[in-house]
N, C-alpha and C. Protein backbone atom coordinates (compact mmCIF):
# COMPACT_ATOMS: atom_id res chain seq x y z
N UNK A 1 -136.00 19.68 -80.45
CA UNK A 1 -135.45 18.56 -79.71
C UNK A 1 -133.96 18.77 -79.53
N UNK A 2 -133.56 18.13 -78.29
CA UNK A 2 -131.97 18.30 -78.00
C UNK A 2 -131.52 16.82 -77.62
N UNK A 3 -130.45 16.78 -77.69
CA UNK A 3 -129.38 15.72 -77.41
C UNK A 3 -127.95 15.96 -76.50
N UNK A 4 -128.40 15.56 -75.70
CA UNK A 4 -127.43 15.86 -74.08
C UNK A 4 -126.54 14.57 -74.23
N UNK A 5 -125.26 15.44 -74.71
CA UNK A 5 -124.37 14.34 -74.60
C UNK A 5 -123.55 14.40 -72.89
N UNK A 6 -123.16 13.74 -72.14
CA UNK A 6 -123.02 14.03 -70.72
C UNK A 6 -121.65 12.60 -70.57
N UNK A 7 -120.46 13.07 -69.94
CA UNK A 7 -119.59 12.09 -69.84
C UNK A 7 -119.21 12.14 -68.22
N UNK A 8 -119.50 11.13 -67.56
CA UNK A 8 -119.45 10.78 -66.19
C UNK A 8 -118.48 9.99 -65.69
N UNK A 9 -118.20 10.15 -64.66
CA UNK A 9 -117.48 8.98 -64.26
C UNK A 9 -118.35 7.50 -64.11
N UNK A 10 -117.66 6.38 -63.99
CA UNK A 10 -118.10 5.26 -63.72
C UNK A 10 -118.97 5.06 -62.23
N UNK A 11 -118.27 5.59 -61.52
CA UNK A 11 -118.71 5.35 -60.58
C UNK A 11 -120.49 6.49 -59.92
N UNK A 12 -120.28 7.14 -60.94
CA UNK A 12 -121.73 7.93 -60.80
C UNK A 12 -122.77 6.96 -61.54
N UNK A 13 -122.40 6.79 -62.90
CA UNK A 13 -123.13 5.85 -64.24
C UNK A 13 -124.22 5.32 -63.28
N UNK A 14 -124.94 4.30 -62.43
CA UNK A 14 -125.64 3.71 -62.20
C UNK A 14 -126.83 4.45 -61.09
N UNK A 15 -126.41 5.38 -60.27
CA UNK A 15 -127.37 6.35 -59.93
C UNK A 15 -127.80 7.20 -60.74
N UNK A 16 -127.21 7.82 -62.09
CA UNK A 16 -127.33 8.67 -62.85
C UNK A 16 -128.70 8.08 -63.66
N UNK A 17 -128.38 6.86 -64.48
CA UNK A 17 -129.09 6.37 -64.81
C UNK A 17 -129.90 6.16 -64.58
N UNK A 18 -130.20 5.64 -63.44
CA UNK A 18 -131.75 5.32 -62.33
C UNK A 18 -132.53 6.58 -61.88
N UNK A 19 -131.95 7.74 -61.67
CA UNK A 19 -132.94 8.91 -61.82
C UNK A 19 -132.98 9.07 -62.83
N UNK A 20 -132.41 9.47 -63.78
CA UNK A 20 -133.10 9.60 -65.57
C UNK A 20 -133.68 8.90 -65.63
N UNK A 21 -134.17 7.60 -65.47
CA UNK A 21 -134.96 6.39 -65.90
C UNK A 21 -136.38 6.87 -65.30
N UNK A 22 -136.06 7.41 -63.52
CA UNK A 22 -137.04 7.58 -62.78
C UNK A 22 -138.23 8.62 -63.41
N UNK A 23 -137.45 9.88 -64.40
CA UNK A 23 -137.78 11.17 -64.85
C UNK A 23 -138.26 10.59 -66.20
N UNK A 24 -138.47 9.52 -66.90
CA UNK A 24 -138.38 8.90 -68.12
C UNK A 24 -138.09 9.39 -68.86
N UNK A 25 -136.60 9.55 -68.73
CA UNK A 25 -135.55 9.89 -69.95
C UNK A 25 -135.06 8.66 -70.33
N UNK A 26 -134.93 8.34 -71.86
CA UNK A 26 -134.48 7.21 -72.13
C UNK A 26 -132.65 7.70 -72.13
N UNK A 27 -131.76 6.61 -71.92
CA UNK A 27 -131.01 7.04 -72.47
C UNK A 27 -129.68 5.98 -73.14
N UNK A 28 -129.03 6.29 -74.12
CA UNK A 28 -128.01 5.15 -74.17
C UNK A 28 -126.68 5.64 -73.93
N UNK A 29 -126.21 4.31 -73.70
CA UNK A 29 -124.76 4.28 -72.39
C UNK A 29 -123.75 3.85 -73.79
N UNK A 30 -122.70 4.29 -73.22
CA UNK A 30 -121.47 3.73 -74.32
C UNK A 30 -120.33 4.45 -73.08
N UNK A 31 -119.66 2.88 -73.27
CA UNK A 31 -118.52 2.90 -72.01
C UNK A 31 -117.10 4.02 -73.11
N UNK A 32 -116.54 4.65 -72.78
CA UNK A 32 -115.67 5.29 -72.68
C UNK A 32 -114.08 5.33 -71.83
N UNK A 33 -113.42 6.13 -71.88
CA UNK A 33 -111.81 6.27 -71.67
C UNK A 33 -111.57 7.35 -71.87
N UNK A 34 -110.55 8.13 -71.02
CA UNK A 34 -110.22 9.31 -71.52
C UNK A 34 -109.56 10.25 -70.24
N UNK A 35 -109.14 11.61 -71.33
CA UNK A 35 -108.63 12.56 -69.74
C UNK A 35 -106.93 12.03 -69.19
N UNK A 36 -106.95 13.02 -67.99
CA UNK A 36 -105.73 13.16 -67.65
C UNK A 36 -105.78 12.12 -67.03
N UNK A 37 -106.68 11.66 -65.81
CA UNK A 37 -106.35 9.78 -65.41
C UNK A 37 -106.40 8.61 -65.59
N UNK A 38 -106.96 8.30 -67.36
CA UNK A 38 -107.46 7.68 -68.18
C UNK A 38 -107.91 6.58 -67.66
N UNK A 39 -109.27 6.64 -66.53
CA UNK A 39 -109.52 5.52 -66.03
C UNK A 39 -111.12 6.24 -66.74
N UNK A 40 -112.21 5.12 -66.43
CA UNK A 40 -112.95 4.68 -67.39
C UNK A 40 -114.12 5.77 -67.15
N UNK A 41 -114.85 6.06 -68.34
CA UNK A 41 -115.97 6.94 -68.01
C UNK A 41 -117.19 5.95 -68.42
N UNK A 42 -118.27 6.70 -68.49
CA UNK A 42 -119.25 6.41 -69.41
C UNK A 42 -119.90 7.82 -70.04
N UNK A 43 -120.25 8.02 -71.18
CA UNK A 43 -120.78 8.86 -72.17
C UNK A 43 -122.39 8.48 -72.20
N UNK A 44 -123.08 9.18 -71.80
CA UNK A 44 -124.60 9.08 -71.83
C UNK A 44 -125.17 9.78 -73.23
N UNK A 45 -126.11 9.14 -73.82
CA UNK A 45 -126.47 9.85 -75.11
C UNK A 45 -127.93 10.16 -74.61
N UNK A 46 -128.79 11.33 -73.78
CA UNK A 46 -130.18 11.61 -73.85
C UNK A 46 -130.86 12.48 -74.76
N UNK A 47 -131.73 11.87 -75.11
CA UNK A 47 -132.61 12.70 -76.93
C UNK A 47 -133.76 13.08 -75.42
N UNK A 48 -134.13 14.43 -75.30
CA UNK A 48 -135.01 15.30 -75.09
C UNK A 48 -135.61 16.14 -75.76
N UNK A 49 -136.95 16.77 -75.21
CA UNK A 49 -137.77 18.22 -75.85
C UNK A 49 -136.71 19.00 -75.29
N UNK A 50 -136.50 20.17 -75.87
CA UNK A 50 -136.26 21.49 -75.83
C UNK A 50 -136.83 22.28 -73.95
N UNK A 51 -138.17 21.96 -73.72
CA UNK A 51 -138.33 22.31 -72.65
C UNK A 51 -137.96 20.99 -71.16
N UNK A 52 -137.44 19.90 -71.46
CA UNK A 52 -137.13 19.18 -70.78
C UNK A 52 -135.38 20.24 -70.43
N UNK A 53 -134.53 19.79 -71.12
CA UNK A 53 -133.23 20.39 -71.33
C UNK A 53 -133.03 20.27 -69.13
N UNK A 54 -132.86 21.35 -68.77
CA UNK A 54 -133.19 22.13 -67.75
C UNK A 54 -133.38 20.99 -66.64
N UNK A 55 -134.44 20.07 -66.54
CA UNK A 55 -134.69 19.71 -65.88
C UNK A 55 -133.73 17.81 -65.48
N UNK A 56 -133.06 17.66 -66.98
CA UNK A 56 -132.54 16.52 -67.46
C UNK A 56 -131.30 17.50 -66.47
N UNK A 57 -130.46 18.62 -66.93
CA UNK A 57 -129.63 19.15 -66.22
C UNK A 57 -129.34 19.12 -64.82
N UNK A 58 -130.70 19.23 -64.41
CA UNK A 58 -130.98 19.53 -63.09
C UNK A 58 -130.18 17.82 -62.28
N UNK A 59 -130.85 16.60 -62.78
CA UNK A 59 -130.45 15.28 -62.95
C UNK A 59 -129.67 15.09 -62.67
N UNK A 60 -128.85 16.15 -63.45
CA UNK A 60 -127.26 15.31 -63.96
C UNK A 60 -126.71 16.33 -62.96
N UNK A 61 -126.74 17.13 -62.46
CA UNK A 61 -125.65 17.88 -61.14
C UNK A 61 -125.94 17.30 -60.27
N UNK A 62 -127.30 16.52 -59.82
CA UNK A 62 -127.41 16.01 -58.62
C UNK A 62 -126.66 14.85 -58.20
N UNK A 63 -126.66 14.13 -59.26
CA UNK A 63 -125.88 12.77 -59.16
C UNK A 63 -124.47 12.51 -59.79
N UNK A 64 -123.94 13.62 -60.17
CA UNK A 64 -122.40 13.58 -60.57
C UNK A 64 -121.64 14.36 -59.56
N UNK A 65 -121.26 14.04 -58.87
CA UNK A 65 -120.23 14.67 -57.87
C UNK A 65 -119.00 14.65 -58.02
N UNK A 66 -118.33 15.63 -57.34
CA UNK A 66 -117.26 15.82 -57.61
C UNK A 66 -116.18 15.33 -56.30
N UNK A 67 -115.46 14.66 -56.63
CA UNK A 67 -114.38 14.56 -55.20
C UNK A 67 -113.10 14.62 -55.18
N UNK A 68 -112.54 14.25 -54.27
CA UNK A 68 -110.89 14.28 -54.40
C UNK A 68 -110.21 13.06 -54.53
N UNK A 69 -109.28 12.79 -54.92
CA UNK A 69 -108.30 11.56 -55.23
C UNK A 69 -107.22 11.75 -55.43
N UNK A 70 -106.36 10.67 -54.76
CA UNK A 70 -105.15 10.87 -54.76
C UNK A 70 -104.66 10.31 -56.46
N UNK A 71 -103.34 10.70 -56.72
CA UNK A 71 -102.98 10.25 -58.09
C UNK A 71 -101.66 9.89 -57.63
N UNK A 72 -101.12 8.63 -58.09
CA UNK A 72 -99.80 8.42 -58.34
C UNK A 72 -99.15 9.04 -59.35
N UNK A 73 -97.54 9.50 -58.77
CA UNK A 73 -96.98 9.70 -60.17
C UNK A 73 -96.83 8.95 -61.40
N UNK A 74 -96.65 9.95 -62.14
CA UNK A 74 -96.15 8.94 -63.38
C UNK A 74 -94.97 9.06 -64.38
N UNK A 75 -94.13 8.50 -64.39
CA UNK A 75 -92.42 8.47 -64.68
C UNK A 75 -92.86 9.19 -66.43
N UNK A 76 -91.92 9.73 -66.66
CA UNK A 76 -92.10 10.97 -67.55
C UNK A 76 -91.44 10.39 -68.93
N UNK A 77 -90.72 9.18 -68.91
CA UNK A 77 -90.52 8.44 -69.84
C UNK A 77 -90.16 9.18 -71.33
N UNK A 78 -89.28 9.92 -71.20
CA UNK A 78 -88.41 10.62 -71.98
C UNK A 78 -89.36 11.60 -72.98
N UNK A 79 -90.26 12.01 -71.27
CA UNK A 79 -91.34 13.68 -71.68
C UNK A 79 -90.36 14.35 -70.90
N UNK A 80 -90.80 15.19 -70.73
CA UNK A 80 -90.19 16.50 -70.05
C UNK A 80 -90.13 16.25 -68.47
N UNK A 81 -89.16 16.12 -67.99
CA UNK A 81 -88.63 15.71 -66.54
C UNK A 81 -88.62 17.05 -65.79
N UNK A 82 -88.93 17.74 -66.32
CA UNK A 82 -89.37 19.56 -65.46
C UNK A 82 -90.60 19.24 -64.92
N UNK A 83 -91.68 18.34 -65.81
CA UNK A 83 -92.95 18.82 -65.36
C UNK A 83 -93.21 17.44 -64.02
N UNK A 84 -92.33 16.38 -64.22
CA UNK A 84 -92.44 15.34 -62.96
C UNK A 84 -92.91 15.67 -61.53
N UNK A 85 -93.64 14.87 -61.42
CA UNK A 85 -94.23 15.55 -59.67
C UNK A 85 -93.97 14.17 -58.97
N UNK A 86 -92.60 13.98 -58.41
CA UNK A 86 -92.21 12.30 -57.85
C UNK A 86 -93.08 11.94 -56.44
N UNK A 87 -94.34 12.57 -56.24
CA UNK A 87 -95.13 12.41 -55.29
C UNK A 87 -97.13 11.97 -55.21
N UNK A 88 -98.00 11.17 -54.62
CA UNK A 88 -98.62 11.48 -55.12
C UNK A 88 -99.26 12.93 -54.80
N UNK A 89 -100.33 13.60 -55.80
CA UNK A 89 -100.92 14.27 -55.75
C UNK A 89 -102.78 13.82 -55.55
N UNK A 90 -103.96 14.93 -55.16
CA UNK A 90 -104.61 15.23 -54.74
C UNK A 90 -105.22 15.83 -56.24
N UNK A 91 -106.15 15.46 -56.74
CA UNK A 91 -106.49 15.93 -57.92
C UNK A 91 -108.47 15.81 -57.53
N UNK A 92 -108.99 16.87 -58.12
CA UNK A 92 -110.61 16.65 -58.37
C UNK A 92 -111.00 16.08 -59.69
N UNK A 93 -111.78 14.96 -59.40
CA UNK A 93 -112.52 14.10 -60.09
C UNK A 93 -114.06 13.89 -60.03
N UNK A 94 -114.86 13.60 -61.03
CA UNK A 94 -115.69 13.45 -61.28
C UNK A 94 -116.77 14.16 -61.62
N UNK A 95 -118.08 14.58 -61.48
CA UNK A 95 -119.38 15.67 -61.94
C UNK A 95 -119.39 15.26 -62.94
N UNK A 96 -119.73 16.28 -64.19
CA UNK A 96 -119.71 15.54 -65.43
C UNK A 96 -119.08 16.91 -66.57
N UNK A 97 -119.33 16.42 -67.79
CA UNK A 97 -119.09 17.69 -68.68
C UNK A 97 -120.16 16.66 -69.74
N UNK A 98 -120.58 18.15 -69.90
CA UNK A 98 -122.09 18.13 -70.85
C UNK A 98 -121.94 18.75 -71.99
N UNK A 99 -122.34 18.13 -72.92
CA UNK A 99 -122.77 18.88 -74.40
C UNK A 99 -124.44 18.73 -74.41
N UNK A 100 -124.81 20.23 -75.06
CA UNK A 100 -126.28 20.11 -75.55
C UNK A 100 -126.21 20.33 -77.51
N UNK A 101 -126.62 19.45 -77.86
CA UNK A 101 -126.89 19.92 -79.62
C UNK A 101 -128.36 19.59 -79.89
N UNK A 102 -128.40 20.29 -81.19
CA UNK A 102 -129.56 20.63 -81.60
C UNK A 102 -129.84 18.91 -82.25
N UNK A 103 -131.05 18.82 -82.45
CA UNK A 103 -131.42 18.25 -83.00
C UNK A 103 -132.08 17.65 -84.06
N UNK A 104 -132.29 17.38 -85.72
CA UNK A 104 -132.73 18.29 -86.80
C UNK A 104 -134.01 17.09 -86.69
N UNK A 105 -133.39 15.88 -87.05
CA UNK A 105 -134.78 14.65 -86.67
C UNK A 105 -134.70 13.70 -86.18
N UNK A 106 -135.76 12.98 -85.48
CA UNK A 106 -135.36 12.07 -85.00
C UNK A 106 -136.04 10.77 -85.17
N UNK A 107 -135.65 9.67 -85.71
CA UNK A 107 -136.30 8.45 -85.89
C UNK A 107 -136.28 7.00 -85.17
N UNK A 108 -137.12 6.17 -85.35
CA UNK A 108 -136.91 5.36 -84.46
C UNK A 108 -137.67 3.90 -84.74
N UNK A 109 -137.21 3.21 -85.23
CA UNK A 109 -137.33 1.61 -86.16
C UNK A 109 -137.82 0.83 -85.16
């Protein structure tokens, strides 16, 4: 058994979910924060077989996309004023980043 840990953006979270649901993957949600634009993720926790893996994968590229966004600067507040970019920028956001771990047991009350 494996455990697909998968951190998405927000704005994927609710299609993501609804095809995993569709594929009957259970899975639990825990809202998150983080990263260079620290606007909000969500962290998916899915417990799979070993031969699922692959196909849960398959899932999760379809419905995490990746796009572009603009970023405002952000005043450097007595960081390093070399690295300041006083404009916005164009940054890629979203898809996901995945962890797979093993799994030793699994129970369920």
């Amino acid at each position: 058994m494996k455990m697909i840990i998968a951190v998405v953006q927000d704005k994927d979270t609710n299609r993501l979910t609804d095809a995993l649901s569709d594929h009957d993957y259970q899975t639990t949600k825990l809202s998150t924060t983080g990263g260079f634009l620290k606007e909000g993720n969500t962290t998916l926790m899915i417990g799979c077989e070993d031969d699922d893996v692959d196909n849960a994968l398959d899932i999760i590229k379809k419905n995490c996309s990746q796009r572009e966004q603009m970023v405002a600067p952000i005043s450097p507040m007595g960081g390093n004023a070399d690295s300041y970019i006083p404009k916005p920028v164009k940054v890629e956001v979203g898809g996901a980043t995945v962890f797979i771990l093993p799994v030793e047991s699994f129970f369920k009350f």
